[in-house]
Protein backbone atom coordinates (compact mmCIF):
# COMPACT_ATOMS: atom_id res chain seq x y z
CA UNK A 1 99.63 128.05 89.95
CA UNK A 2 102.77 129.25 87.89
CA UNK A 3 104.74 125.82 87.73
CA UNK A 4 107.74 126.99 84.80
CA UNK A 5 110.16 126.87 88.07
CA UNK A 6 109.08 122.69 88.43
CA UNK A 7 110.38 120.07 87.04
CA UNK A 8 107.91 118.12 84.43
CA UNK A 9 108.03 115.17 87.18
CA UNK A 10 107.50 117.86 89.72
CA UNK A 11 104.28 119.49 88.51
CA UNK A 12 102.83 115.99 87.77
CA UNK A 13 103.41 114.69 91.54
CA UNK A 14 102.33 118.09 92.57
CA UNK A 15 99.12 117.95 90.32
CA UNK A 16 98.51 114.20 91.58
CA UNK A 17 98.86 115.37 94.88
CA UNK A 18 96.63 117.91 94.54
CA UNK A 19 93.84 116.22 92.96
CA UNK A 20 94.04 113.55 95.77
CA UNK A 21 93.86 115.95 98.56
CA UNK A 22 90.51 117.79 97.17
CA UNK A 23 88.76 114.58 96.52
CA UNK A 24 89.31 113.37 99.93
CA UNK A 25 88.52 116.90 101.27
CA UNK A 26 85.32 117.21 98.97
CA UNK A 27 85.70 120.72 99.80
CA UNK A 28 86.71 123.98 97.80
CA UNK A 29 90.11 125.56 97.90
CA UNK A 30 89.07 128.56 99.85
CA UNK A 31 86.92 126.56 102.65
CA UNK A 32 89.91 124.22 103.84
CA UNK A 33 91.11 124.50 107.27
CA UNK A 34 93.92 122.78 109.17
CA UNK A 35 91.80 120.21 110.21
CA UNK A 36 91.05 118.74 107.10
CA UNK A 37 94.95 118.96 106.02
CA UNK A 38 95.80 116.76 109.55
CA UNK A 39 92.89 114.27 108.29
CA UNK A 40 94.18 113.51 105.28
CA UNK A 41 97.22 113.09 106.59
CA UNK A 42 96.49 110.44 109.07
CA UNK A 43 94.19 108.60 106.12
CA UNK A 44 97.75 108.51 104.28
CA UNK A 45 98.98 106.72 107.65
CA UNK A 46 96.12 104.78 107.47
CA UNK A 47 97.56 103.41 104.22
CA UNK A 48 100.79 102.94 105.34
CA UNK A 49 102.30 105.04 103.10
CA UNK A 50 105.93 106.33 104.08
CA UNK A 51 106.71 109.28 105.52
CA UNK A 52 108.73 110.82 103.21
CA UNK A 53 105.64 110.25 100.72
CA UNK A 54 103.31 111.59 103.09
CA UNK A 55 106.01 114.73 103.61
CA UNK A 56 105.94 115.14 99.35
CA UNK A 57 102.04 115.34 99.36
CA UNK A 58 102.06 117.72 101.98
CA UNK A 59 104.84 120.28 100.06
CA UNK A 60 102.54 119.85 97.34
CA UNK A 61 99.83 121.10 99.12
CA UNK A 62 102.15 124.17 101.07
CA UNK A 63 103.11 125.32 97.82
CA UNK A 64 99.54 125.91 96.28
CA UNK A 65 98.43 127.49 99.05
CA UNK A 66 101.85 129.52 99.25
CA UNK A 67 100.74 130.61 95.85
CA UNK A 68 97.36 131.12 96.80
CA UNK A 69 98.33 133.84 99.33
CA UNK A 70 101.14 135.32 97.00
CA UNK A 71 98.04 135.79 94.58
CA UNK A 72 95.56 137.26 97.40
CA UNK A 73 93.45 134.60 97.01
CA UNK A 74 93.03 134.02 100.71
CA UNK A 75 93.67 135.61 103.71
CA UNK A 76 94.85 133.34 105.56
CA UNK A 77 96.89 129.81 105.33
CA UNK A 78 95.57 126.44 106.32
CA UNK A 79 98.94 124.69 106.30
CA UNK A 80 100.53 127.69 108.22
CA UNK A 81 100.02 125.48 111.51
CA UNK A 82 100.57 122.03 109.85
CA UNK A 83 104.25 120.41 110.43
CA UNK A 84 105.91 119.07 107.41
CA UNK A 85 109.28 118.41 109.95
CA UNK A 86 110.08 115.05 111.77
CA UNK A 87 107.30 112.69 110.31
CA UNK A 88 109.82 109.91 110.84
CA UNK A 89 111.05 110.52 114.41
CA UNK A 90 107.08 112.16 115.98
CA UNK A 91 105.41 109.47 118.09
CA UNK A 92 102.35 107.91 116.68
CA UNK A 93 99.17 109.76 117.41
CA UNK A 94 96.82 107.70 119.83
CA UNK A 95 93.87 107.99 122.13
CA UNK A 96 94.23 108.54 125.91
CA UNK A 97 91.66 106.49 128.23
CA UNK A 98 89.13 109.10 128.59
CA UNK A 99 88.84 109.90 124.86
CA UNK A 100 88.37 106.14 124.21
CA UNK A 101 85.74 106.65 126.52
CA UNK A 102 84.05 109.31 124.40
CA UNK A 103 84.13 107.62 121.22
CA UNK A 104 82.47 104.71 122.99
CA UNK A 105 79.80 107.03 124.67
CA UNK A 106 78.95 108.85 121.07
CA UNK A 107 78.89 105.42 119.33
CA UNK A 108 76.67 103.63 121.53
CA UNK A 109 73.10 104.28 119.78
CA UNK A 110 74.68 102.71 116.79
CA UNK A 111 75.47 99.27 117.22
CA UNK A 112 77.63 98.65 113.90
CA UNK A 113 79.45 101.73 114.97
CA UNK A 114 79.95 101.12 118.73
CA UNK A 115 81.21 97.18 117.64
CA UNK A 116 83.22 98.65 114.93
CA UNK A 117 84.93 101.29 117.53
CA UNK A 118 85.52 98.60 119.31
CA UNK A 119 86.52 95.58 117.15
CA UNK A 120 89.22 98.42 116.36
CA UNK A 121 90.10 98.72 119.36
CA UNK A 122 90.72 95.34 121.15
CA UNK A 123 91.97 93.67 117.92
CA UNK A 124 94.36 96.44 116.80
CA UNK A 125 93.77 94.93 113.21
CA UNK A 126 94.66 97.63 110.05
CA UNK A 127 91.06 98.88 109.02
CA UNK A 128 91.55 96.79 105.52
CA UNK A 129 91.65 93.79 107.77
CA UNK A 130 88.99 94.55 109.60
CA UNK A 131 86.47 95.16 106.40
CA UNK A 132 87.76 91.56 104.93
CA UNK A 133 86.72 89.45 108.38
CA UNK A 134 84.44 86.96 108.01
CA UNK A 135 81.93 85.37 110.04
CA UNK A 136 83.54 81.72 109.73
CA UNK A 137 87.08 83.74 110.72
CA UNK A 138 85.61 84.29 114.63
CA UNK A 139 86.05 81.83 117.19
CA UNK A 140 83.62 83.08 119.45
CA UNK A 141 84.71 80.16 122.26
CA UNK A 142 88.38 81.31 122.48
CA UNK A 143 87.86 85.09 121.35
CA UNK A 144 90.13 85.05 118.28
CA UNK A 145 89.74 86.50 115.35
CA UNK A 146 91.41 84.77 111.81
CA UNK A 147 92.66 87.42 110.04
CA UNK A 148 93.59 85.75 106.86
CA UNK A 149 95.33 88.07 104.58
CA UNK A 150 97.46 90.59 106.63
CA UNK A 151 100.00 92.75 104.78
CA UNK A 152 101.99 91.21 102.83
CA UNK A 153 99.55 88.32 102.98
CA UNK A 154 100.64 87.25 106.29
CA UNK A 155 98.43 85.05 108.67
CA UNK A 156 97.91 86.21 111.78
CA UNK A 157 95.15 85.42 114.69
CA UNK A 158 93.92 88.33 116.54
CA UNK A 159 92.66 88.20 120.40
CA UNK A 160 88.89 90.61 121.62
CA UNK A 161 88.09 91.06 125.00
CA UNK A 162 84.50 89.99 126.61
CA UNK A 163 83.30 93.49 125.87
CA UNK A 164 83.73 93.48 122.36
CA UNK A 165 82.14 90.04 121.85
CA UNK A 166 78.83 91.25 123.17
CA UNK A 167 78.99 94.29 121.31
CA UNK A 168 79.69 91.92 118.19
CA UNK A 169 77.05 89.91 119.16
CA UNK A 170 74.41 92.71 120.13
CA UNK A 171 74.97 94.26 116.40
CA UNK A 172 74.56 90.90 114.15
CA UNK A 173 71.56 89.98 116.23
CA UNK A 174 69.82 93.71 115.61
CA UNK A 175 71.17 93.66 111.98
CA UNK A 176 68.89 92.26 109.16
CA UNK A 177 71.68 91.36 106.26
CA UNK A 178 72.16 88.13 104.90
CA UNK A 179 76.12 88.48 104.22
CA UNK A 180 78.98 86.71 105.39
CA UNK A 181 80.84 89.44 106.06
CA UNK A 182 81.06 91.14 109.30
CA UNK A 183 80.98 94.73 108.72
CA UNK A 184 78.87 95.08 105.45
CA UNK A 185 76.08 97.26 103.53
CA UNK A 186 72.64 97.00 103.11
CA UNK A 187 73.23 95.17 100.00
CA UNK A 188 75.32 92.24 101.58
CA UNK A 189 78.77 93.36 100.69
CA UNK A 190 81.84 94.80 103.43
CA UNK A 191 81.71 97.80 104.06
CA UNK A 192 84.46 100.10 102.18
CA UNK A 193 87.27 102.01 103.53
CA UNK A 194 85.81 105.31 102.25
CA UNK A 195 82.51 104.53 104.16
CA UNK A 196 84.23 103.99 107.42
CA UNK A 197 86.76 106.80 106.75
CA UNK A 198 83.85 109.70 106.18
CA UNK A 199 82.34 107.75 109.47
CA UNK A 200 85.53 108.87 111.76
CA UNK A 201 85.36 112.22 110.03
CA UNK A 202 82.35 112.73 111.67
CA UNK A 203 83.13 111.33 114.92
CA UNK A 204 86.22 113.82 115.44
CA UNK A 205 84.00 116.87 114.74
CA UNK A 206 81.76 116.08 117.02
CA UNK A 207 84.30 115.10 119.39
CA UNK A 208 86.62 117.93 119.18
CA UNK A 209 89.38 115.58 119.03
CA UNK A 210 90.72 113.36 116.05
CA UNK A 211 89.90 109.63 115.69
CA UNK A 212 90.36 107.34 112.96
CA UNK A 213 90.57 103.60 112.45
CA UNK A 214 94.27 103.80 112.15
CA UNK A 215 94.28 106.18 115.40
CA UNK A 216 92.14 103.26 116.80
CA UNK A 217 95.57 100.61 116.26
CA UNK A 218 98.28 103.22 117.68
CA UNK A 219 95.66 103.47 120.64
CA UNK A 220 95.54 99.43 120.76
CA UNK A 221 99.28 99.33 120.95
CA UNK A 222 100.02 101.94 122.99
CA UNK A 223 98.03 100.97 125.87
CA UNK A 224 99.27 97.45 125.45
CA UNK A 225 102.98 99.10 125.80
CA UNK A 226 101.90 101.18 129.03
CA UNK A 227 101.23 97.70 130.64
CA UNK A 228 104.25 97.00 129.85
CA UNK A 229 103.05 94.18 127.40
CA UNK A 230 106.68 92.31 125.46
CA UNK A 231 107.33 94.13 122.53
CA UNK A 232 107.18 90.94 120.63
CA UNK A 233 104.01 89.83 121.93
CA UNK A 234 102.50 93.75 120.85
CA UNK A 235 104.38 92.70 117.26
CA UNK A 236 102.61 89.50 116.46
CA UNK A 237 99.12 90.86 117.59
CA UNK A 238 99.71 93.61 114.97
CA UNK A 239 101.47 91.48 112.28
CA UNK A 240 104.38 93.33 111.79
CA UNK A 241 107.24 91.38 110.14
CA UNK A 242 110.21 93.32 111.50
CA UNK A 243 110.13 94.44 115.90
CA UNK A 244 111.40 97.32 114.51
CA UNK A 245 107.77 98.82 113.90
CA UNK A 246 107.06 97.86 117.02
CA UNK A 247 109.86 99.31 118.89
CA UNK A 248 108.11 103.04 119.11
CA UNK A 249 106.09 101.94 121.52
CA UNK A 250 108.05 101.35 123.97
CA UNK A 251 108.83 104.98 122.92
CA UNK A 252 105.24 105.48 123.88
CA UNK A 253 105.28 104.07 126.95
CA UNK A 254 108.04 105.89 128.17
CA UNK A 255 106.22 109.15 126.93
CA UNK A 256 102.66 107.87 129.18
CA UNK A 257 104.98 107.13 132.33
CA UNK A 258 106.44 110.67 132.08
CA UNK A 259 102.85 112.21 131.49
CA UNK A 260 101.71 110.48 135.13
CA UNK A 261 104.83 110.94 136.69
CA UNK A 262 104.80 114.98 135.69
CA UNK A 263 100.65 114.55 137.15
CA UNK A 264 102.04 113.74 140.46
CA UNK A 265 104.98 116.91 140.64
């Protein structure tokens, strides 16, 4: 990739974006598709990174495969179909009923996966969260969850329904680990973000559709806001600081009324 018309801070971003994308891809150059471009892109969200960072990786990876095709190294673009435009004003991504469904139904012989689908779910906790809850952080009486280092290192308790304490329950009663953690390994310790990540991977090929655990707290939220749940109560169940991260919901639930009013015309 001829990078003379880059500046030297340029080509490094570009090169660190690059490198990033590939090794979350584990695939070669020539075998990526769209797909695996809108993954990566929603593990960035996952992160929380900013959009306009998000929007620089994603250049970086329209340019190499601009110069790909320039080159005739393919025959056809992967990030032809992928939008670079309006990452700040596009509506969150999130699950309608009967996908949540799905995901449920293809997780159910797995009883770590079905109670992590739906710990995810219910709780609307930040997948880093999630990984870092203790046993001695559940109140199983009252259904709460301490989560005690949010972001920014914000306290916060979390509600789950009835549904997701027996499907707690049913997986650390089958599970033979002696850990205090509640989502862990073999060897005792939580389970990673990686792990988890490659797990969703899966679930959205089989699926057809994408998931992934930060799909899982847009989904939490905007079903909350179709209720018509107070943005502020929505806000403190998923720790943000400012109402202002909470206020495109509401967005969303506008955006579900229209769907089932435009059902019924």
């Amino acid at each position: 990739m001829n990078t003379t018309r880059f500046s030297s801070e340029t080509t490094r971003s570009y090169r660190i974006s690059l490198q990033q994308f590939f090794t979350f891809c584990g695939k070669p150059y020539d075998e990526i598709k769209a797909t695996d471009i809108r993954l990566w892109l929603s593990s960035m969200a996952e992160q929380e990174l900013k959009a306009k960072s998000i929007k620089l990786k994603l250049t970086a990876i329209k340019s190499f495969y601009r110069y790909c095709m320039e080159e005739n190294k393919l025959k056809k673009n992967p990030t032809a179909m992928v939008k670079s435009s309006k990452l700040d004003d596009s509506l969150p991504y999130y699950l309608n009923k009967r996908e949540v469904s799905l995901l449920q139904e293809l997780t159910k012989t797995n009883l770590r996966d079905r109670a992590l689908v739906e710990a995810l779910y219910t709780t609307g906790v930040r997948i880093s969260e999630l990984l870092n809850i203790k046993l001695e952080d559940i109140k199983w009486d009252t259904r709460q969850i301490w989560i005690r280092k949010g972001k920014g290192n914000k306290e916060r308790f979390v509600l789950f329904t009835h549904e997701c304490s027996e499907r707690l329950k049913a997986y650390l009663h089958d599970r033979n680990i002696d850990s205090n953690y509640l989502f862990c390994h073999p060897n005792g310790e939580p389970l990673d973000q990686d792990f988890v990540q490659k797990q969703f991977r899966e679930f959205t090929k089989t699926l057809g559709f994408r998931v992934s655990p930060h799909t899982m707290r847009h989904t939490f939220a905007a079903h909350l806001a179709e209720k018509k749940m107070p943005q502020s109560y929505i806000q403190e169940l998923l720790g943000h600081v400012n109402i202002n991260s909470t206020r495109i919901y509401t967005r969303l639930m506008e955006d579900a009324q229209k769907k089932l009013y435009d059902q019924y015309q």
